[in-house]
C-alpha atoms as a PDB file:
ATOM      1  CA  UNK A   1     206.946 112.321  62.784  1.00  0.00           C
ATOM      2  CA  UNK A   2     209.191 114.633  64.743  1.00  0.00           C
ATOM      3  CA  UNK A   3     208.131 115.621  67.694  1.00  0.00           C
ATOM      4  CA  UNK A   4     209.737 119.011  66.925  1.00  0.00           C
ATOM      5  CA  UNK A   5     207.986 119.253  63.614  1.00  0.00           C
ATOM      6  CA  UNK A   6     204.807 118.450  65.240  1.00  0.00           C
ATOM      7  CA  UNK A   7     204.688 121.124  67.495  1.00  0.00           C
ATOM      8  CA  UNK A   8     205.753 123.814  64.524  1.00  0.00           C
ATOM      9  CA  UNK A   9     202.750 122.845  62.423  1.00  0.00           C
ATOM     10  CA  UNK A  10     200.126 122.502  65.248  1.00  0.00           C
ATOM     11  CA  UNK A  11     201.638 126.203  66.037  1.00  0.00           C
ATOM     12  CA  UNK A  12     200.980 127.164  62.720  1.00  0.00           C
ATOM     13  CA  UNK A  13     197.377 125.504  62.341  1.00  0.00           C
ATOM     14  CA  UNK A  14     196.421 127.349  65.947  1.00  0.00           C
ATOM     15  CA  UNK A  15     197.777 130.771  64.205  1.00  0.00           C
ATOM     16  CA  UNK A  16     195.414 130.191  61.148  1.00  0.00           C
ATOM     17  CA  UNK A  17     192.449 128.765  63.218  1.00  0.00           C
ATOM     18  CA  UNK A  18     192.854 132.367  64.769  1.00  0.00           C
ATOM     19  CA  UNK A  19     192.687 134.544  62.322  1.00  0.00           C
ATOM     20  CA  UNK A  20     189.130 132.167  61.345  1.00  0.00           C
ATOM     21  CA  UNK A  21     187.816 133.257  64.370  1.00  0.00           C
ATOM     22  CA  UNK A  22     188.562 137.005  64.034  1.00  0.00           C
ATOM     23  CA  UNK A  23     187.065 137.064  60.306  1.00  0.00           C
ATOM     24  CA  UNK A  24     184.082 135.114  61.686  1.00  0.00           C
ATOM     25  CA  UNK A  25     183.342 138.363  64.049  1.00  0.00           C
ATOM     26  CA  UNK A  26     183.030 140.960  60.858  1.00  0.00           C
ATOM     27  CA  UNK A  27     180.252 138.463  59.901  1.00  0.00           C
ATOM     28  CA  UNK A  28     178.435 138.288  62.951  1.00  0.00           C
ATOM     29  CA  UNK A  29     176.431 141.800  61.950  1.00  0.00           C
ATOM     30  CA  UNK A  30     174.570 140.414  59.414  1.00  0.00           C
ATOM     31  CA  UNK A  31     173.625 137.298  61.098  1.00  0.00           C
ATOM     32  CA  UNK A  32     169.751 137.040  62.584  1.00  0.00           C
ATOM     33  CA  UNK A  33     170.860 136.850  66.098  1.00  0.00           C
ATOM     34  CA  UNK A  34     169.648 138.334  69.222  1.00  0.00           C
ATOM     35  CA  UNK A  35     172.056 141.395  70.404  1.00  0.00           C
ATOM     36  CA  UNK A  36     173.163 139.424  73.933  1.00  0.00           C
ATOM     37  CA  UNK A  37     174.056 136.208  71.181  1.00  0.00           C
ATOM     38  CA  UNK A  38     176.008 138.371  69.197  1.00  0.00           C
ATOM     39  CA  UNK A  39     177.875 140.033  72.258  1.00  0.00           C
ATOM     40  CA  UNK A  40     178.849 137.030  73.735  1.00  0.00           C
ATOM     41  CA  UNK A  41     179.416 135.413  70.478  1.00  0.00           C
ATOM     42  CA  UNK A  42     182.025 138.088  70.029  1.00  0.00           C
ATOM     43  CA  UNK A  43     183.874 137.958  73.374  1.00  0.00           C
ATOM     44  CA  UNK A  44     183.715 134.337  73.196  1.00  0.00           C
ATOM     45  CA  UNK A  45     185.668 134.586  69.664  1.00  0.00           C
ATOM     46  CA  UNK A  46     188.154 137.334  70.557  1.00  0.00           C
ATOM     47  CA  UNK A  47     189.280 135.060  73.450  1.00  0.00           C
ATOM     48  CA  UNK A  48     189.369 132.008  71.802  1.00  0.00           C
ATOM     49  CA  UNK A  49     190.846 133.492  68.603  1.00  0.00           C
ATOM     50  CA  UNK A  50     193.554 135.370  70.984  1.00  0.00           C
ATOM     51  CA  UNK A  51     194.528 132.300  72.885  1.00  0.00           C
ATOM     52  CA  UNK A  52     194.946 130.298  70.049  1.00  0.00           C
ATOM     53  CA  UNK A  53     197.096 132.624  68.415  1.00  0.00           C
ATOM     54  CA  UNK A  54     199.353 133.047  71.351  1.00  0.00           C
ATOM     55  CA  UNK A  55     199.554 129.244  72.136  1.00  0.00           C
ATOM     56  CA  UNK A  56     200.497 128.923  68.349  1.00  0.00           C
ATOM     57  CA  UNK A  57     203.377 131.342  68.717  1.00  0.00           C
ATOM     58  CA  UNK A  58     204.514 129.300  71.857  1.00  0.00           C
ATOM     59  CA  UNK A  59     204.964 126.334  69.874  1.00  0.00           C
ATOM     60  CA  UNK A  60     206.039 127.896  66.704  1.00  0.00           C
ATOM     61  CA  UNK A  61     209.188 129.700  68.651  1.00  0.00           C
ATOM     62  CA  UNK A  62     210.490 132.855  69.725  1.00  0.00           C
ATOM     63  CA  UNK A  63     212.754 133.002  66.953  1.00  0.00           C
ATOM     64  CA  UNK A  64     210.286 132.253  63.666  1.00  0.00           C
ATOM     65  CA  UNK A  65     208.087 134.496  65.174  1.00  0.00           C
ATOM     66  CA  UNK A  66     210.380 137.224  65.692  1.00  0.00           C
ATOM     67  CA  UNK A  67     211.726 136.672  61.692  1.00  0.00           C
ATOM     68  CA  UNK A  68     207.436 136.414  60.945  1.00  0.00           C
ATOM     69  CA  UNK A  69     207.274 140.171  62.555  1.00  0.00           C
ATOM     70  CA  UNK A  70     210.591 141.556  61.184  1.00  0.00           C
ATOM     71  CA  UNK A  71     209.099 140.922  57.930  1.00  0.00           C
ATOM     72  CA  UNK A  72     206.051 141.605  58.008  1.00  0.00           C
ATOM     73  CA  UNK A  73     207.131 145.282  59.489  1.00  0.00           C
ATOM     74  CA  UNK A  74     209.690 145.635  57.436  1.00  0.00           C
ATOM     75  CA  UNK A  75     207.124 145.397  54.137  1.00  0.00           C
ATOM     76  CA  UNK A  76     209.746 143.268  52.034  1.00  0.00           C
ATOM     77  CA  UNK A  77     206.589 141.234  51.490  1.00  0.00           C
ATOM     78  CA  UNK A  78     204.377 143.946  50.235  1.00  0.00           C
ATOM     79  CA  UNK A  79     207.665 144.791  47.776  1.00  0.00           C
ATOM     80  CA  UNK A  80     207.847 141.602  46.517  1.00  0.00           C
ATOM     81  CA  UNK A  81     204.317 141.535  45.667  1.00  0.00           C
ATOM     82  CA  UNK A  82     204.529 145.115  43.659  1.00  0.00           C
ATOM     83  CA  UNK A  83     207.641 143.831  41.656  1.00  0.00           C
ATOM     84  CA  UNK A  84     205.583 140.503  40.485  1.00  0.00           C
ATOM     85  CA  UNK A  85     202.878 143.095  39.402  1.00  0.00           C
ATOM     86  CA  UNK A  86     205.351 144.829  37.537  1.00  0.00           C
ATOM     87  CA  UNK A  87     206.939 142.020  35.856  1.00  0.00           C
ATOM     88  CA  UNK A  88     203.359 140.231  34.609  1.00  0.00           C
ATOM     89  CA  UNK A  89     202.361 143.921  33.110  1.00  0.00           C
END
């Protein structure tokens, strides 16, 4: 494989393998854990779940990352979605 290609979907696993660990901290409330667990639990997960994210971008590029925000801000996905709502109805 590409060495290029590598390093886009290893930057795209580490972006996903974030957004795991942030979802994995709304749960932490309702596990049977002693308050000091959870608290370092949760630092321990916003760190790792932060520097996986921003390693991922790294490899991903400035520029796909930059297109990634442009639409995400700009909402053309959230449009997209309401016309294929319209269309099955």
């Amino acid at each position: 494989m590409d060495k290029k290609k590598l390093k886009f979907r290893l930057g795209i696993i580490l972006i996903s393998v974030s957004v795991v660990f942030f979802l994995i901290i709304f749960a932490l409330p309702f596990v049977s854990m002693d308050l000091k667990v959870k608290v370092a639990l949760t630092t321990t997960l916003v760190v790792i779940g932060e520097v996986s994210f921003w390693v991922g971008t790294l490899l991903i590029g400035k520029e796909v990352y930059k297109k990634f925000m442009a639409k995400l801000k700009s909402g053309e996905w959230l449009e997209k979605k309401k016309e294929d709502e319209n269309t099955k109805s």
